[in-house]
Structures are given as structure tokens and as C-alpha cells.
N, C-alpha and C. Protein backbone atom coordinates (compact mmCIF):
# COMPACT_ATOMS: atom_id res chain seq x y z
N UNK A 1 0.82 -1.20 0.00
CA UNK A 1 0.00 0.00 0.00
C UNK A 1 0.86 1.26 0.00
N UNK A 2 2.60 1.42 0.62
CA UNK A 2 2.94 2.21 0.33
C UNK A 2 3.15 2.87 -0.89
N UNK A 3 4.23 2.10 -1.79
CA UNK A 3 4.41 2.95 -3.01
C UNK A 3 2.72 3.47 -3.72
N UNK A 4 2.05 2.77 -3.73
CA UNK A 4 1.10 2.84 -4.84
C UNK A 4 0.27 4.20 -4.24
N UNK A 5 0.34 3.95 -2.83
CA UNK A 5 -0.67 5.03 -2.19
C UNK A 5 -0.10 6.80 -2.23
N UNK A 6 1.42 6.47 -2.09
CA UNK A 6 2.45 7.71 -2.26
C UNK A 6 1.95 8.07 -3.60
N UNK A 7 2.25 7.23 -4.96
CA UNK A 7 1.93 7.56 -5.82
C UNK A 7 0.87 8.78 -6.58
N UNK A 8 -0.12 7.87 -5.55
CA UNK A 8 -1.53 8.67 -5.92
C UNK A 8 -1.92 9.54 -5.34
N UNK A 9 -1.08 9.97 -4.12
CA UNK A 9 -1.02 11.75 -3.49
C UNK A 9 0.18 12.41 -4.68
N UNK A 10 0.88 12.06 -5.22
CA UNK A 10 1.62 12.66 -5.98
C UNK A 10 0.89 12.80 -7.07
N UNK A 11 -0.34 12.31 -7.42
CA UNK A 11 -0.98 12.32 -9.15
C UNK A 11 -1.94 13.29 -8.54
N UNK A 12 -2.39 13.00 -7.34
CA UNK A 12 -3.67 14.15 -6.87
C UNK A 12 -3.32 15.45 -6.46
N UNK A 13 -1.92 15.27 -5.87
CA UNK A 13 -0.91 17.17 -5.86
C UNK A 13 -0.99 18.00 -7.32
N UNK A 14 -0.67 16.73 -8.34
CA UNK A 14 -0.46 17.66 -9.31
C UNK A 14 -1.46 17.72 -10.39
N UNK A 15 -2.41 17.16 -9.91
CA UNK A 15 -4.49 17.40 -10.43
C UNK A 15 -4.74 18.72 -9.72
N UNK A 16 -4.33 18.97 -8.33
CA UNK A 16 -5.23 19.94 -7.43
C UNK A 16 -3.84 21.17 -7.76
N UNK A 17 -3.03 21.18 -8.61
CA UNK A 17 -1.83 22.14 -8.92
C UNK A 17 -2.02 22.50 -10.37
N UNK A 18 -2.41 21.49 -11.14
CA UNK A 18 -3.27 22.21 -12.42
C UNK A 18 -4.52 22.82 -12.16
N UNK A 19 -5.17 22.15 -11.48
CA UNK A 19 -6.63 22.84 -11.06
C UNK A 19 -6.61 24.58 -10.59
N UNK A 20 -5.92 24.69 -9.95
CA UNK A 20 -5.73 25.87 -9.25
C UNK A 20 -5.00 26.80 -10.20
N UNK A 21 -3.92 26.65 -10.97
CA UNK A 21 -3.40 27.56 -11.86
C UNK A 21 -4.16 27.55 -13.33
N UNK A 22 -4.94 26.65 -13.53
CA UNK A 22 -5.62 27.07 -14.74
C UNK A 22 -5.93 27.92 -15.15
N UNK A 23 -7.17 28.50 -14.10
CA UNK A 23 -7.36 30.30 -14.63
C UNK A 23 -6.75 31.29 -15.03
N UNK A 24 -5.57 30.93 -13.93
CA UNK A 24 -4.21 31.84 -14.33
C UNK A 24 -3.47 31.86 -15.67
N UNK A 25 -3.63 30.40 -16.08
CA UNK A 25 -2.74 30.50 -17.12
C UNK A 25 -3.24 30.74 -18.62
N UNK A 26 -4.37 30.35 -18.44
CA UNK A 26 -5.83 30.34 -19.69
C UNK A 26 -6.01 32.12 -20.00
N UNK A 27 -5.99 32.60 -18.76
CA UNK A 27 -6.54 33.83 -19.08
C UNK A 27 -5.43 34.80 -19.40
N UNK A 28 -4.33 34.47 -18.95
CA UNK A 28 -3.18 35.19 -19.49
C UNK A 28 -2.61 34.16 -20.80
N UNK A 29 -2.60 33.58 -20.91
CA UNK A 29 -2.26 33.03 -22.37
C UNK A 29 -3.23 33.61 -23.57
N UNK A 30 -5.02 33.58 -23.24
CA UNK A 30 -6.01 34.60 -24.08
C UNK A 30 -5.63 35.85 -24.36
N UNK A 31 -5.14 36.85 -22.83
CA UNK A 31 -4.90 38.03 -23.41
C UNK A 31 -3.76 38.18 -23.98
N UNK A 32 -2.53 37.04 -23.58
CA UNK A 32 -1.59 37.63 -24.78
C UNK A 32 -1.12 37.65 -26.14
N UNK A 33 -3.02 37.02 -26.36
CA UNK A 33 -2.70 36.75 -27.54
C UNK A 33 -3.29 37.64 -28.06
N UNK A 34 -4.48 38.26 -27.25
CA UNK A 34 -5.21 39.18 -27.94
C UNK A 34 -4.47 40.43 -27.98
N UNK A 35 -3.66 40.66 -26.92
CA UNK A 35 -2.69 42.18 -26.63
C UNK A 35 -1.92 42.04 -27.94
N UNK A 36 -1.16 40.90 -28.27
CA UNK A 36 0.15 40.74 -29.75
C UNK A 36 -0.43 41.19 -30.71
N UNK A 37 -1.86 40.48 -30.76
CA UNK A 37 -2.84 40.63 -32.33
C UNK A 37 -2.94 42.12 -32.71
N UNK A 38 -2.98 42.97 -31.17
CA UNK A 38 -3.62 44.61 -30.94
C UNK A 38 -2.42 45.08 -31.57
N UNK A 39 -1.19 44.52 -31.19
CA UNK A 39 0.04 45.05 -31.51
C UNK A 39 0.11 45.16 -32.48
N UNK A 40 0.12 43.56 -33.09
CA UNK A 40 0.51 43.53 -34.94
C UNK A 40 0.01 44.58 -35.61
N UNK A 41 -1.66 44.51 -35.58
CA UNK A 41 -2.30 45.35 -36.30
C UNK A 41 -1.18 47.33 -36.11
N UNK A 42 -1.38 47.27 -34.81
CA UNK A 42 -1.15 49.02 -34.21
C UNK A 42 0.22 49.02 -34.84
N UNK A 43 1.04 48.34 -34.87
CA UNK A 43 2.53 48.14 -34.74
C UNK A 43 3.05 48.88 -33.87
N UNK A 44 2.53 49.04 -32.68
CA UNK A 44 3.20 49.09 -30.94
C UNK A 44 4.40 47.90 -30.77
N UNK A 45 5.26 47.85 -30.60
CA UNK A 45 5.94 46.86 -30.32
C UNK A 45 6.92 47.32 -28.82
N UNK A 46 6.03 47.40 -27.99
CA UNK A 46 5.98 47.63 -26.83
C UNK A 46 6.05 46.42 -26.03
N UNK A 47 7.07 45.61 -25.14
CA UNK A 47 7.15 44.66 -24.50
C UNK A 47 6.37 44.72 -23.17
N UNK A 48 6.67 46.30 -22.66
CA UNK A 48 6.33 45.96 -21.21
C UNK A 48 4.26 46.68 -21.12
N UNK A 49 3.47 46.93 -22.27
CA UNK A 49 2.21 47.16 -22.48
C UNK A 49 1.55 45.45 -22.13
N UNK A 50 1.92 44.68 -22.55
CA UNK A 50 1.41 43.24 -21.79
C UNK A 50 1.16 42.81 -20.21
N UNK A 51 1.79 43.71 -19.51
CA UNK A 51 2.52 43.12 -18.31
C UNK A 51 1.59 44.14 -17.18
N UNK A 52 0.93 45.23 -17.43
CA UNK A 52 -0.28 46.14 -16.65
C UNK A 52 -1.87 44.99 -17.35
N UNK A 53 -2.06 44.85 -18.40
CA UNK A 53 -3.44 44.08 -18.19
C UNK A 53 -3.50 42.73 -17.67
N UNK A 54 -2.31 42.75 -18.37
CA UNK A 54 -1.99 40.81 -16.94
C UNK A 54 -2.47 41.11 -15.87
N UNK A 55 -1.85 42.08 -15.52
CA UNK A 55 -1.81 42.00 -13.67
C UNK A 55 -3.42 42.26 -13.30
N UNK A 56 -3.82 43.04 -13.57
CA UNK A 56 -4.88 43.60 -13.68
C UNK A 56 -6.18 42.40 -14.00
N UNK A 57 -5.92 41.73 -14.72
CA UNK A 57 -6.90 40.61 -15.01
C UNK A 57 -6.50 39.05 -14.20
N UNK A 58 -5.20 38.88 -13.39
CA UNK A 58 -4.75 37.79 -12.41
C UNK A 58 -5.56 38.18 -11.46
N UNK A 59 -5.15 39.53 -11.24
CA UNK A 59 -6.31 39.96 -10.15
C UNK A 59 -7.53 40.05 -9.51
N UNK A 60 -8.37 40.30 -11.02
CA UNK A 60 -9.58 39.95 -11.08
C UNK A 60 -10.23 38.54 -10.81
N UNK A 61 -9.19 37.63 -11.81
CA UNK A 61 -9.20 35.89 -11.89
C UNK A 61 -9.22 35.68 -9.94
N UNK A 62 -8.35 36.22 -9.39
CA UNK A 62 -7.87 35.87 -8.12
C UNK A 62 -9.46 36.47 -7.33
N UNK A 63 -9.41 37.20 -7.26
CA UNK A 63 -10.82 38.12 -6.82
C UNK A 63 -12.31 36.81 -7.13
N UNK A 64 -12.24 36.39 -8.60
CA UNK A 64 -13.36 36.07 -9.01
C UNK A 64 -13.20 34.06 -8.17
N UNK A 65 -12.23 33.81 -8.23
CA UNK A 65 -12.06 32.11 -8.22
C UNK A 65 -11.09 32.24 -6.72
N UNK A 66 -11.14 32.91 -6.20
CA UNK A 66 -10.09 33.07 -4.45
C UNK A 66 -11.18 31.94 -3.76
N UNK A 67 -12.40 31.98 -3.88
CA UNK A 67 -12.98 31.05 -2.66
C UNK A 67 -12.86 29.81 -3.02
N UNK A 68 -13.34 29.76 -4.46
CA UNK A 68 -13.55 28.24 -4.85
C UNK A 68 -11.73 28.00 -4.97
N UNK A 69 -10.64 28.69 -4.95
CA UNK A 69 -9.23 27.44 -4.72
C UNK A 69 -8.86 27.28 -3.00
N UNK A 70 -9.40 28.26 -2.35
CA UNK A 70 -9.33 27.77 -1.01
C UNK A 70 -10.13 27.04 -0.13
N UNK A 71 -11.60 27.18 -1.39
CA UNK A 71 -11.88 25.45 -0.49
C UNK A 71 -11.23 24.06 -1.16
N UNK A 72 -10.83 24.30 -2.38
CA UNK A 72 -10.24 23.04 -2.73
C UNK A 72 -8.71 22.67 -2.53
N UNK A 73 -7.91 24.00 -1.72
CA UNK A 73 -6.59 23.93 -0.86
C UNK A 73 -7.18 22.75 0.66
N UNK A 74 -8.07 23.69 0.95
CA UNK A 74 -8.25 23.54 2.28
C UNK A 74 -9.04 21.93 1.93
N UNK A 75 -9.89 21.16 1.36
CA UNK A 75 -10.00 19.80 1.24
C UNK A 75 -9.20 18.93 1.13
N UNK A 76 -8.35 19.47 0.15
CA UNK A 76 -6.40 19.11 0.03
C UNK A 76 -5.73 19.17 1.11
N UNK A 77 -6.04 20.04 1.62
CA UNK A 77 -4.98 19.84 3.24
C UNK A 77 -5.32 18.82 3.98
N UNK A 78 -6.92 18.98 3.73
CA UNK A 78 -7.52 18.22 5.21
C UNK A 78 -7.35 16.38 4.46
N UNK A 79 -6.93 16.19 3.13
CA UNK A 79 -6.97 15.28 2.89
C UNK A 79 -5.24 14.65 3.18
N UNK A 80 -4.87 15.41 3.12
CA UNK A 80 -2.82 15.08 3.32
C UNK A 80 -2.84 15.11 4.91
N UNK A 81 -3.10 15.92 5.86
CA UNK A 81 -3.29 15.15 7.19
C UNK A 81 -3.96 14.16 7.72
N UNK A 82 -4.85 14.08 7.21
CA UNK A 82 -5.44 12.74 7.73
C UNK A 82 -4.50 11.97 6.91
N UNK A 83 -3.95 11.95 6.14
CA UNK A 83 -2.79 10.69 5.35
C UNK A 83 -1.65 10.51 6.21
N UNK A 84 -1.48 11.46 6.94
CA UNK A 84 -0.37 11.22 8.14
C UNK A 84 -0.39 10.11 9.15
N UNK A 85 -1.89 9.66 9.31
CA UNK A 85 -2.35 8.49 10.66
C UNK A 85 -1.75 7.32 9.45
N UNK A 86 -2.29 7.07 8.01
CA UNK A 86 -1.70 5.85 7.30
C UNK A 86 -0.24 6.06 7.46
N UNK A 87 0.67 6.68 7.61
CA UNK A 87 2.18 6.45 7.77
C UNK A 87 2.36 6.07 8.68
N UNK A 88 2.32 6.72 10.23
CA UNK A 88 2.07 6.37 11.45
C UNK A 88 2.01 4.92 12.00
N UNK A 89 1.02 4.43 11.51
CA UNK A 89 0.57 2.92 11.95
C UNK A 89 1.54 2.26 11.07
């Protein structure tokens, strides 16, 4: 039961570690594509014009999805301590 069980907190860390950065990365990967497209067209070729609506929209993401990743931190936690009594014994 060890290896296999280690295993599958290591496949469920990094389910509940995609889960949680998704928004983050979806929504900044959308706008930078839409900010480049703004560029091409404008021909702004401005590096650091990307880097104020990012922030600005992580923020929002963080604002809009903050409860729903800290209850699914906090189920995650409560699920890795109680995994502490299976080592224990």
C-alpha cells in the first residue's frame, strides 16, 4: 500500500496544482494573444504594455475564483493530514 498510495497523493498534488493555476494560465495566455494581435495590427511593439493588463486581469481571476481554490486547498490539506495516521501505523 505504500508505493502505490504515495503515488496517488503525488498524481492528486499535481491534479489539485493544475486545477488551481488554470485560470491563471488560460486567461493570461487569451490576453496575450489578444494584446500581440492589438500590436501587430497598431505596430506598438511595446514589451512591457502586456505586463499592466496581466496583472490587472490575475487579479480579477484571483478576486473572481479566491474562494472556490481555497476550499479546494483547504479539502487538500484536510486530505494530506489525515494521510499522516496511514504512515504512522
Amino acid at each position: 500500500m505504500g508505493e502505490a498510495y504515495i503515488l496517488n497523493m503525488g498524481r492528486e498534488t499535481l491534479y489539485v496544482i493544475l486545477l488551481l493555476t488554470a485560470p491563471f494560465l488560460l486567461s493570461s495566455l487569451i490576453l496575450g494573444i489578444v494584446i500581440s494581435i492589438i500590436q501587430a495590427v497598431t505596430q506598438i511593439q511595446d514589451q512591457t504594455i502586456t505586463f499592466v493588463p496581466k496583472f490587472f486581469l490575475l487579479g480579477v481571476i484571483l478576486l473572481a475564483t479566491g474562494s472556490w481554490m481555497m476550499s479546494i486547498i483547504q479539502s487538500y490539506s484536510i486530505q494530506l493530514i489525515s494521510a499522516i495516521s496511514v504512515f504512522t501505523h
